[in-house]
Protein backbone atom coordinates (compact mmCIF):
# COMPACT_ATOMS: atom_id res chain seq x y z
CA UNK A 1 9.45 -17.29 -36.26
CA UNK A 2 12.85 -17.14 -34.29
CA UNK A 3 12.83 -16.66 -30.88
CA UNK A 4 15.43 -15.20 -29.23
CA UNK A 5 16.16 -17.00 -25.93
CA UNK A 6 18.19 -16.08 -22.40
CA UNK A 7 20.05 -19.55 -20.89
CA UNK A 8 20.04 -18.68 -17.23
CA UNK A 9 23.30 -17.26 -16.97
CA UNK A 10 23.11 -15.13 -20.01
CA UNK A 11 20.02 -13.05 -18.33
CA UNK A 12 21.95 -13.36 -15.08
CA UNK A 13 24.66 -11.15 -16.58
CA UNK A 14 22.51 -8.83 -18.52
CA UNK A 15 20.11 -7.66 -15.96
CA UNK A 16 23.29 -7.95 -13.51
CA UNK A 17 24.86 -5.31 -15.23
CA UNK A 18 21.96 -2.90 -14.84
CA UNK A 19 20.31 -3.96 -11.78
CA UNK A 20 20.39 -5.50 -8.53
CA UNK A 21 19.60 -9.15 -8.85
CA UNK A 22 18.53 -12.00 -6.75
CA UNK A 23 18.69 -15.61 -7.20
CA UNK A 24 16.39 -18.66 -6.10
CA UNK A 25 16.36 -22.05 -6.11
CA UNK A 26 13.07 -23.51 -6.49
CA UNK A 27 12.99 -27.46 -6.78
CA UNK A 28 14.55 -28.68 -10.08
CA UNK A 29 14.46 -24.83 -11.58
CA UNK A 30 16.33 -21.64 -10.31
CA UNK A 31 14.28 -17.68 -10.21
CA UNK A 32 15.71 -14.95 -11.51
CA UNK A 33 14.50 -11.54 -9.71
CA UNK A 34 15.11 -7.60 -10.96
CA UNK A 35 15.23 -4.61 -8.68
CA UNK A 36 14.82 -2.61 -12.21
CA UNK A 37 10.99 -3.33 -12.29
CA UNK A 38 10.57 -4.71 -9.32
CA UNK A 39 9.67 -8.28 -10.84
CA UNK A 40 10.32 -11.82 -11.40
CA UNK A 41 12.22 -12.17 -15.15
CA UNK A 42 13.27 -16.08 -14.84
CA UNK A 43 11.63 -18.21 -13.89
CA UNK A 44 13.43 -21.58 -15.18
CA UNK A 45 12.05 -25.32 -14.37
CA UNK A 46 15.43 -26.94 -15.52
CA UNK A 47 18.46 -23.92 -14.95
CA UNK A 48 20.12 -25.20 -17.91
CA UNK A 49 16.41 -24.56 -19.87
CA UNK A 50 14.27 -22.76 -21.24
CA UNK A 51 12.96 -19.57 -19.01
CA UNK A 52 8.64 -20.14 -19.06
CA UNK A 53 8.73 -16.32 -18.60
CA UNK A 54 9.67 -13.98 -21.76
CA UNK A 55 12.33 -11.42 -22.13
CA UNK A 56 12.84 -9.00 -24.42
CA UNK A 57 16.16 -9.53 -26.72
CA UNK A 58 16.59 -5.76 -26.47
CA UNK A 59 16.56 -5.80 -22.51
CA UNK A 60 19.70 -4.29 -21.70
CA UNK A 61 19.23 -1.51 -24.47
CA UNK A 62 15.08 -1.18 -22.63
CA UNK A 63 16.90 -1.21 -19.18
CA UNK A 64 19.53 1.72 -19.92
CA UNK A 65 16.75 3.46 -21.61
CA UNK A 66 14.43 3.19 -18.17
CA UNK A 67 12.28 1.29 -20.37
CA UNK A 68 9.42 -0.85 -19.09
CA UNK A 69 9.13 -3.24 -21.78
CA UNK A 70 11.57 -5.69 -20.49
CA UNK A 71 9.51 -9.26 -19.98
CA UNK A 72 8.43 -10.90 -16.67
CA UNK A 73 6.11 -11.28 -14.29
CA UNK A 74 5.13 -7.61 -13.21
CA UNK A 75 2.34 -5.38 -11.19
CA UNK A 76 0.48 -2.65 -13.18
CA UNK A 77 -2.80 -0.76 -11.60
CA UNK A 78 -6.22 -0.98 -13.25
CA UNK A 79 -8.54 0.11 -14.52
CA UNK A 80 -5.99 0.49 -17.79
CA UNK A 81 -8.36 3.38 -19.21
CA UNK A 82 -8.05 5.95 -16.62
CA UNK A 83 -3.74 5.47 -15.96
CA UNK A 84 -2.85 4.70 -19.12
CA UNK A 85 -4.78 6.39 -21.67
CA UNK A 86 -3.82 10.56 -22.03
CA UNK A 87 -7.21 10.51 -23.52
CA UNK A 88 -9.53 8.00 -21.26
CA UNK A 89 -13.09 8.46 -22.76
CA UNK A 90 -11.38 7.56 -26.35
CA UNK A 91 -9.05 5.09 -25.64
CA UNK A 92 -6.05 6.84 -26.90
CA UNK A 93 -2.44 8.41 -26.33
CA UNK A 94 -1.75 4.70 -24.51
CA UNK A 95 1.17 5.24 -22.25
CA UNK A 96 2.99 3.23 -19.23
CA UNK A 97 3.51 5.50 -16.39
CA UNK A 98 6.97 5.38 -15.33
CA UNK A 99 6.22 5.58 -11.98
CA UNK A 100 4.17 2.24 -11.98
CA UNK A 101 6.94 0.78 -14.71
CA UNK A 102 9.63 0.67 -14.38
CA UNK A 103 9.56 2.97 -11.38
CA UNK A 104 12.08 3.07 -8.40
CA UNK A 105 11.24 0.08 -6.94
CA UNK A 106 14.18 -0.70 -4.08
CA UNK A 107 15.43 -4.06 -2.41
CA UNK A 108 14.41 -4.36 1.44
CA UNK A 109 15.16 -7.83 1.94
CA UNK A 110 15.88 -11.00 -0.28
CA UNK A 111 13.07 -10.98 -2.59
CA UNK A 112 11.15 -7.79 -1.28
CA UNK A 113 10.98 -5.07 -3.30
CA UNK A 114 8.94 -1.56 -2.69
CA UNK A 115 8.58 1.28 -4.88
CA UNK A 116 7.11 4.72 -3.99
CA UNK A 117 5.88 6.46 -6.58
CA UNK A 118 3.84 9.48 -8.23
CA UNK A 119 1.02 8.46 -10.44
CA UNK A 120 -1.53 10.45 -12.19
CA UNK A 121 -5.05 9.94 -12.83
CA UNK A 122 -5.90 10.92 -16.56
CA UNK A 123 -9.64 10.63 -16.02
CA UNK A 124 -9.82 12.83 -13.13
CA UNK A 125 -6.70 15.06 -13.99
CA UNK A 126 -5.48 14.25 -10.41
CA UNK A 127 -1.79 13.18 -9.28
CA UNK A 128 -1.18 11.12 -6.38
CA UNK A 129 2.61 11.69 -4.64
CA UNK A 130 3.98 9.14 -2.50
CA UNK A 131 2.30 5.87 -3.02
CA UNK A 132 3.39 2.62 -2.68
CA UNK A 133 3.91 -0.92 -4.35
CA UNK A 134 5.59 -3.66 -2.31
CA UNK A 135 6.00 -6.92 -3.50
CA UNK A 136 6.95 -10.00 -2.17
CA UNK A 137 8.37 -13.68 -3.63
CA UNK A 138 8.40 -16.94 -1.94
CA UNK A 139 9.43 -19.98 -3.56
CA UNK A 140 7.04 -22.73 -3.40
CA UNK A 141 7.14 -26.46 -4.22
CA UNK A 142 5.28 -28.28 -6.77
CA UNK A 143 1.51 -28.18 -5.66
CA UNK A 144 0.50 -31.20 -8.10
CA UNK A 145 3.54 -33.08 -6.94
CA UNK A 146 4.19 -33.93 -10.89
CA UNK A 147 7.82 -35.21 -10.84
CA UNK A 148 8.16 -32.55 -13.81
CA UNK A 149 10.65 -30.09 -13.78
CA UNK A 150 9.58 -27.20 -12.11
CA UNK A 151 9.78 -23.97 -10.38
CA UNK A 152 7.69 -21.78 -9.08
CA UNK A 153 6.65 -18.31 -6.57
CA UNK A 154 4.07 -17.28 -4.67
CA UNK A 155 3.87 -12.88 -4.74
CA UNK A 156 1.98 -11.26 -2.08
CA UNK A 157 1.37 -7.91 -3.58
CA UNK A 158 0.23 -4.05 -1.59
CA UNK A 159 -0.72 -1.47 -3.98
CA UNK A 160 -1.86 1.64 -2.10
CA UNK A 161 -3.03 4.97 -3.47
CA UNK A 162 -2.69 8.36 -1.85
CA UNK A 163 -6.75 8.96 -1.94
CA UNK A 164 -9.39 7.72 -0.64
CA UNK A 165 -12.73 6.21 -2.66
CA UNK A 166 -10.79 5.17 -5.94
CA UNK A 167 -11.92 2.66 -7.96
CA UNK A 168 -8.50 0.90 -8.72
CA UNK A 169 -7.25 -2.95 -8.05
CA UNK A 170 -3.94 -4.04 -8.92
CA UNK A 171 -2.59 -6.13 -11.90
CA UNK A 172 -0.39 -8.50 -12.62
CA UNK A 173 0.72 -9.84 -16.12
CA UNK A 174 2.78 -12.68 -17.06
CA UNK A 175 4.85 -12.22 -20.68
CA UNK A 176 4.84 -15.76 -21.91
CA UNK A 177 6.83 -16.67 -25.44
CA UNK A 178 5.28 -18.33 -28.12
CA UNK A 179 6.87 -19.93 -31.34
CA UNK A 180 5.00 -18.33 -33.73
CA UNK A 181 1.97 -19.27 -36.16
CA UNK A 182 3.04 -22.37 -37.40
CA UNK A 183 4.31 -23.74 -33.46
CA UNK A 184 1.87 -21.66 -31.37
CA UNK A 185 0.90 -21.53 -27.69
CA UNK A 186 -2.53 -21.80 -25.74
CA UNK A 187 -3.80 -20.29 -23.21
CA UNK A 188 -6.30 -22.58 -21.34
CA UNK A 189 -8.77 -21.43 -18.44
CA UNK A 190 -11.64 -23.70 -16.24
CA UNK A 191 -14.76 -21.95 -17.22
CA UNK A 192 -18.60 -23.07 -16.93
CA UNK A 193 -20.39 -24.77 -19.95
CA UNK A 194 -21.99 -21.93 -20.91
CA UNK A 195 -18.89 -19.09 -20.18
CA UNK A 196 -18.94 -16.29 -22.55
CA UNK A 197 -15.52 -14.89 -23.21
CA UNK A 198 -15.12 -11.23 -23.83
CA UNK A 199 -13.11 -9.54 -26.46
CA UNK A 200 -11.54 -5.94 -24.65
CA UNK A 201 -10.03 -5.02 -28.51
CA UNK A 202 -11.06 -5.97 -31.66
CA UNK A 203 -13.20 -9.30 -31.97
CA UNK A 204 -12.14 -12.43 -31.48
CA UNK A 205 -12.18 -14.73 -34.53
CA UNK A 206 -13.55 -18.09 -33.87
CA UNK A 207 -10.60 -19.74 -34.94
CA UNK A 208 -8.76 -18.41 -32.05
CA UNK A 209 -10.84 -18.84 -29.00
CA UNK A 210 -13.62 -20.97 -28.18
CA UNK A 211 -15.20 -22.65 -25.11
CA UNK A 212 -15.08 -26.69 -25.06
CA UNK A 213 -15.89 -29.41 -22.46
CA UNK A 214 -14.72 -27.59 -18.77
CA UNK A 215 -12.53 -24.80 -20.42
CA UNK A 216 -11.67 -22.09 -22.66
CA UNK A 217 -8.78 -21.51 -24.98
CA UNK A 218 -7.07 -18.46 -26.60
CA UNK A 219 -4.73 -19.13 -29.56
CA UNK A 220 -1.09 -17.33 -28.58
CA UNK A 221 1.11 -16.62 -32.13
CA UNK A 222 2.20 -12.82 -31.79
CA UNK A 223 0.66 -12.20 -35.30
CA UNK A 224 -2.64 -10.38 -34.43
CA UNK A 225 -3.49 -8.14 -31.25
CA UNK A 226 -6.34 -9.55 -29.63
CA UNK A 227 -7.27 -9.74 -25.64
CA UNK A 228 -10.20 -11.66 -24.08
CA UNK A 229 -11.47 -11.80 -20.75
CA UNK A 230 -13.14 -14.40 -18.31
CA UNK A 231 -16.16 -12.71 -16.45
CA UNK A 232 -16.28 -13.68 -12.68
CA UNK A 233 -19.68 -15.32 -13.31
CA UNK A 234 -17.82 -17.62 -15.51
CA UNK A 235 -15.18 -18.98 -13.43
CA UNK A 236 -15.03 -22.33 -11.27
CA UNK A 237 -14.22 -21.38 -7.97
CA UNK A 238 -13.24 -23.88 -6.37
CA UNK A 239 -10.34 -24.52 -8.43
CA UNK A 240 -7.84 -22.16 -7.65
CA UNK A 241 -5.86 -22.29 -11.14
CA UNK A 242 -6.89 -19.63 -12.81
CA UNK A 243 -5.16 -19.98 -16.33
CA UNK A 244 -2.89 -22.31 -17.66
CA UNK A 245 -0.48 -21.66 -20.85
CA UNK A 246 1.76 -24.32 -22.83
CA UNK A 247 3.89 -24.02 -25.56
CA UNK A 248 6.36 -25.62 -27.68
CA UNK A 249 9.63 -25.20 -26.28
CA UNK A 250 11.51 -23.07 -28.56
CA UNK A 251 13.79 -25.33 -29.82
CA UNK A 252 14.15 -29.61 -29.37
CA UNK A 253 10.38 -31.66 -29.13
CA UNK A 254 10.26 -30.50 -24.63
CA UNK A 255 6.73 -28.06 -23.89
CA UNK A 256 6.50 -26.29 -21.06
CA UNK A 257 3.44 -25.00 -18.65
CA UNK A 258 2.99 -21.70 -16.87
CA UNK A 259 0.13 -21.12 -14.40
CA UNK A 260 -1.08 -18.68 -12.47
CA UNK A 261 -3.01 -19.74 -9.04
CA UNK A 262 -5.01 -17.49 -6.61
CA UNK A 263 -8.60 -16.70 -5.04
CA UNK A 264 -7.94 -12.97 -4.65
CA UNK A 265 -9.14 -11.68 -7.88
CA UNK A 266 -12.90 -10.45 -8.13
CA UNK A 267 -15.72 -12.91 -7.98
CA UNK A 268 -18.78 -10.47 -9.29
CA UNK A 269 -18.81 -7.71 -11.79
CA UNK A 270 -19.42 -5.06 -9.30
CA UNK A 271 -15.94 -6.37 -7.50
CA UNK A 272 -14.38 -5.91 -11.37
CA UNK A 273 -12.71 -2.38 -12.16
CA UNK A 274 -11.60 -2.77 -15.69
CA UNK A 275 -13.35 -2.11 -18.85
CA UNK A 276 -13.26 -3.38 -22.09
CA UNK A 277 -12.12 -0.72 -24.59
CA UNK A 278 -14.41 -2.40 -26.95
CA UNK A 279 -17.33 -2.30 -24.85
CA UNK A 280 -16.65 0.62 -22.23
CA UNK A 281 -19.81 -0.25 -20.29
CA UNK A 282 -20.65 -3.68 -21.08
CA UNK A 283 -19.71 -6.83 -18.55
CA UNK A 284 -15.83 -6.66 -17.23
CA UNK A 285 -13.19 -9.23 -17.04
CA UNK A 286 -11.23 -10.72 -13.73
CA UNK A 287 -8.77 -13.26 -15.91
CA UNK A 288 -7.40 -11.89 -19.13
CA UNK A 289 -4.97 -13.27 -21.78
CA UNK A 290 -3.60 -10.78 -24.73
CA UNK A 291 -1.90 -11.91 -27.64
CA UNK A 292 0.49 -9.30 -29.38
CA UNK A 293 1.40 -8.37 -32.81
CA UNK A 294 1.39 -6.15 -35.64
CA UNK A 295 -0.17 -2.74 -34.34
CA UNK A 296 0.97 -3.18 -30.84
CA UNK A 297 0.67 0.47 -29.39
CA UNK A 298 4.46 0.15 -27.99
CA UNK A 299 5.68 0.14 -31.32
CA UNK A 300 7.39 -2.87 -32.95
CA UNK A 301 5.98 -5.99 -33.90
CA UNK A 302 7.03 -8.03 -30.60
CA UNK A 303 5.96 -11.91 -30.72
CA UNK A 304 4.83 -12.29 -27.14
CA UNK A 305 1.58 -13.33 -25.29
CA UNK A 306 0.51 -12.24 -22.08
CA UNK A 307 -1.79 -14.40 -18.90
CA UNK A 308 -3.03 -11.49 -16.76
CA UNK A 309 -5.38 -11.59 -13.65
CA UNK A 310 -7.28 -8.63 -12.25
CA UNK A 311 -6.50 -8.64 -8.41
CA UNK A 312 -8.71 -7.49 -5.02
CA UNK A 313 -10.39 -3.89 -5.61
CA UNK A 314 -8.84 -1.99 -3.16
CA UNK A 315 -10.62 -0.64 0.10
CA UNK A 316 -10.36 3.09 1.65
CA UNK A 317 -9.22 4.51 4.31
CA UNK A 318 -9.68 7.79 4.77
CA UNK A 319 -6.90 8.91 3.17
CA UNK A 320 -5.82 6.06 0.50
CA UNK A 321 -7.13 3.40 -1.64
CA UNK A 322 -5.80 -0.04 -1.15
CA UNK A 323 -5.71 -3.33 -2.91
CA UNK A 324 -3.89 -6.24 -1.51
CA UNK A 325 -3.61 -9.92 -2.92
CA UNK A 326 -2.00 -13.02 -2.95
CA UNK A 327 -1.38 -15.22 -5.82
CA UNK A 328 1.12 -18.03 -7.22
CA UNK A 329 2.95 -18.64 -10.71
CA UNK A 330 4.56 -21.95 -11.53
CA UNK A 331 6.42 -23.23 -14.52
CA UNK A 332 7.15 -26.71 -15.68
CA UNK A 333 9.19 -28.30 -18.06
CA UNK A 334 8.77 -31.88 -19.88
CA UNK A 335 7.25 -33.97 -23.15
CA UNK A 336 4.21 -32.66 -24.88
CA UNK A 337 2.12 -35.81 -23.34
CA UNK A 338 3.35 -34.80 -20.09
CA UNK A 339 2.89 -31.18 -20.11
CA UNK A 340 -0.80 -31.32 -21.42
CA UNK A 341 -1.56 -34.20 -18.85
CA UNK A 342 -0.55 -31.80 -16.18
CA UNK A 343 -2.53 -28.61 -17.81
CA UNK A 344 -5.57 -31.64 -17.74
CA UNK A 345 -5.15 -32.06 -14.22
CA UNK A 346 -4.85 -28.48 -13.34
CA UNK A 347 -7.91 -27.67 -15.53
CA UNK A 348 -9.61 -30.54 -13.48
CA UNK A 349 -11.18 -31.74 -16.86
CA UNK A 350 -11.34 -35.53 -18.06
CA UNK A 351 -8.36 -36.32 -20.32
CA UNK A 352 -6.33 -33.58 -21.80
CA UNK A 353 -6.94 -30.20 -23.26
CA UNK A 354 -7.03 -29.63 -27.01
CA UNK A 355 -4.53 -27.07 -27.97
CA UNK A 356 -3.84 -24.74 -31.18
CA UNK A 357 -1.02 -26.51 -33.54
């Protein structure tokens, strides 16, 4: 599989051309934020690399189409059933509201960016005018100190709905490449000995996710749709990575690491908002990982994996629904013995991880 790739300056002028951009250093790396989205697209450990982030080679066709499907780090709401299905109790007529993505999100300062927006509520037939997503990036240095290349954010996130006593939390997702079946990626999480990963679509073959010695992986190719979840219950706590993908580089013998840090996701199932399509009342996920492929619901086959983390259920007010949170993606860059002794650090496991090949 050939995967199209964005240099830094490439994307730079793409996205420039349709949006208003911003542009971070971050130790050895460089950022690469959109107005159009309201989200981090590049997020490079070496600027003359390879983005740990993917973009889609039709962004600039997606962008003048107000398309949402453009790659990045972004914030969607949960649960997924009730804003995102035109049919909730069946799972089906899947749609992104445009109001959550791409929406009208505006630049207030640097790397601030709000949107207000109109969303409607499919499982209660209710719209909701004038709420608000604000986001905000800070670049942070390298928390393991690694001497890799690197670069990474921390994004404090408000999501705030115009009624009070909704369940709802918000979402982030990561797009992360992958190489394909024969060169593919891994998704790694800590989990307890005796985790039990959930399957929210179809079931997971065995050959594609399993729980070893201190974690979990998930096999990322692009040529099945799958999506597992970690259950709260499951999760170590006390380390505050949260998942951890590597992949071949696309081209040249380099890897690189994305991971996603924070404690602001829910720690019991009660805390957790969204359900499993495959399993509507069975246990719920707060970390979840989706691999595309053929039968993706957006319509073509697009070779992509996704590291996604359900954040803080929101709390009322008497007049809106709230969820705030914190959390922190970082992307390195370096040899394959390097890159998995890092993921074996941040997985706090003895040795290194075994990963899909």
């Amino acid at each position: 599989m050939t995967y199209r790739t964005f240099s830094f300056d490439e994307l730079k002028e793409i996205v420039g051309r349709r949006s208003e951009i911003v542009i971070q250093e971050s130790a050895t790396g460089a950022l690469l934020f959109s107005a159009y989205g309201g989200r981090l697209l590049g997020l490079y450990p070496k600027r003359r690399g390879h983005n740990a982030l993917w973009v889609y080679e039709g962004i600039e066709e997606a962008m003048s189409g107000q398309q949402w499907m453009i790659g990045g780090e972004r914030l969607w709401i949960a649960p997924e059933r009730d804003f995102f299905y035109e049919n909730p109790r069946d799972f089906e007529g899947f749609h992104v509201p445009a109001g959550i993505d791409p929406g009208e999100y505006q630049k207030l300062g640097d790397t601030v960016f709000e949107n207000i927006f109109s969303l409607l509520n499919c499982a209660r037939n209710e719209t909701y005018d004038n709420c608000q997503a604000r986001r905000i990036f800070t670049p942070v240095n390298d928390p393991f100190e690694s001497r890799l290349a690197f670069a990474g954010v921390e994004i404090k996130e408000r999501l705030m709905i115009t009624t009070p006593n909704l369940t709802m939390a918000g979402w982030s997702l990561a797009q992360v490449y992958t190489c394909g079946a024969e060169r593919p990626g891994t998704v790694l999480f800590p989990v307890t000995s005796d985790a039990q990963m959930l399957s929210y679509f179809e079931p997971i073959p065995r050959d594609r996710a399993e729980v070893l010695n201190g974690y979990a992986r998930f096999r990322i190719d692009g040529a099945a749709v799958y999506k597992l979840a970690i259950r709260p219950q499951d999760i170590i706590w006390d380390n505050p990575v949260k998942a951890v993908y590597v992949t071949p580089a696309p081209d040249g013998d380099d890897w690189q690491c994305t991971i996603k840090m924070t404690d602001d996701i829910p720690q019991s199932q009660e805390e957790c908002v969204d359900v499993a399509r495959a399993n509507p009342g069975g246990p719920k996920g707060a970390i979840q990982s989706y691999n595309n492929g053929p039968g993706f619901s957006g319509g073509d086959q697009i070779p992509f994996g996704e590291i996604e983390l359900q954040l803080n259920r929101g709390l009322f007010d008497s007049s809106t629904s709230t969820s705030t949170a914190s959390h922190t993606l970082l992307g390195y860059a370096g040899s394959k013995e390097e890159i998995l002794a890092l993921a074996g650090r941040a997985l706090r496991i003895d040795g290194t991880p075994e990963v899909y090949r």
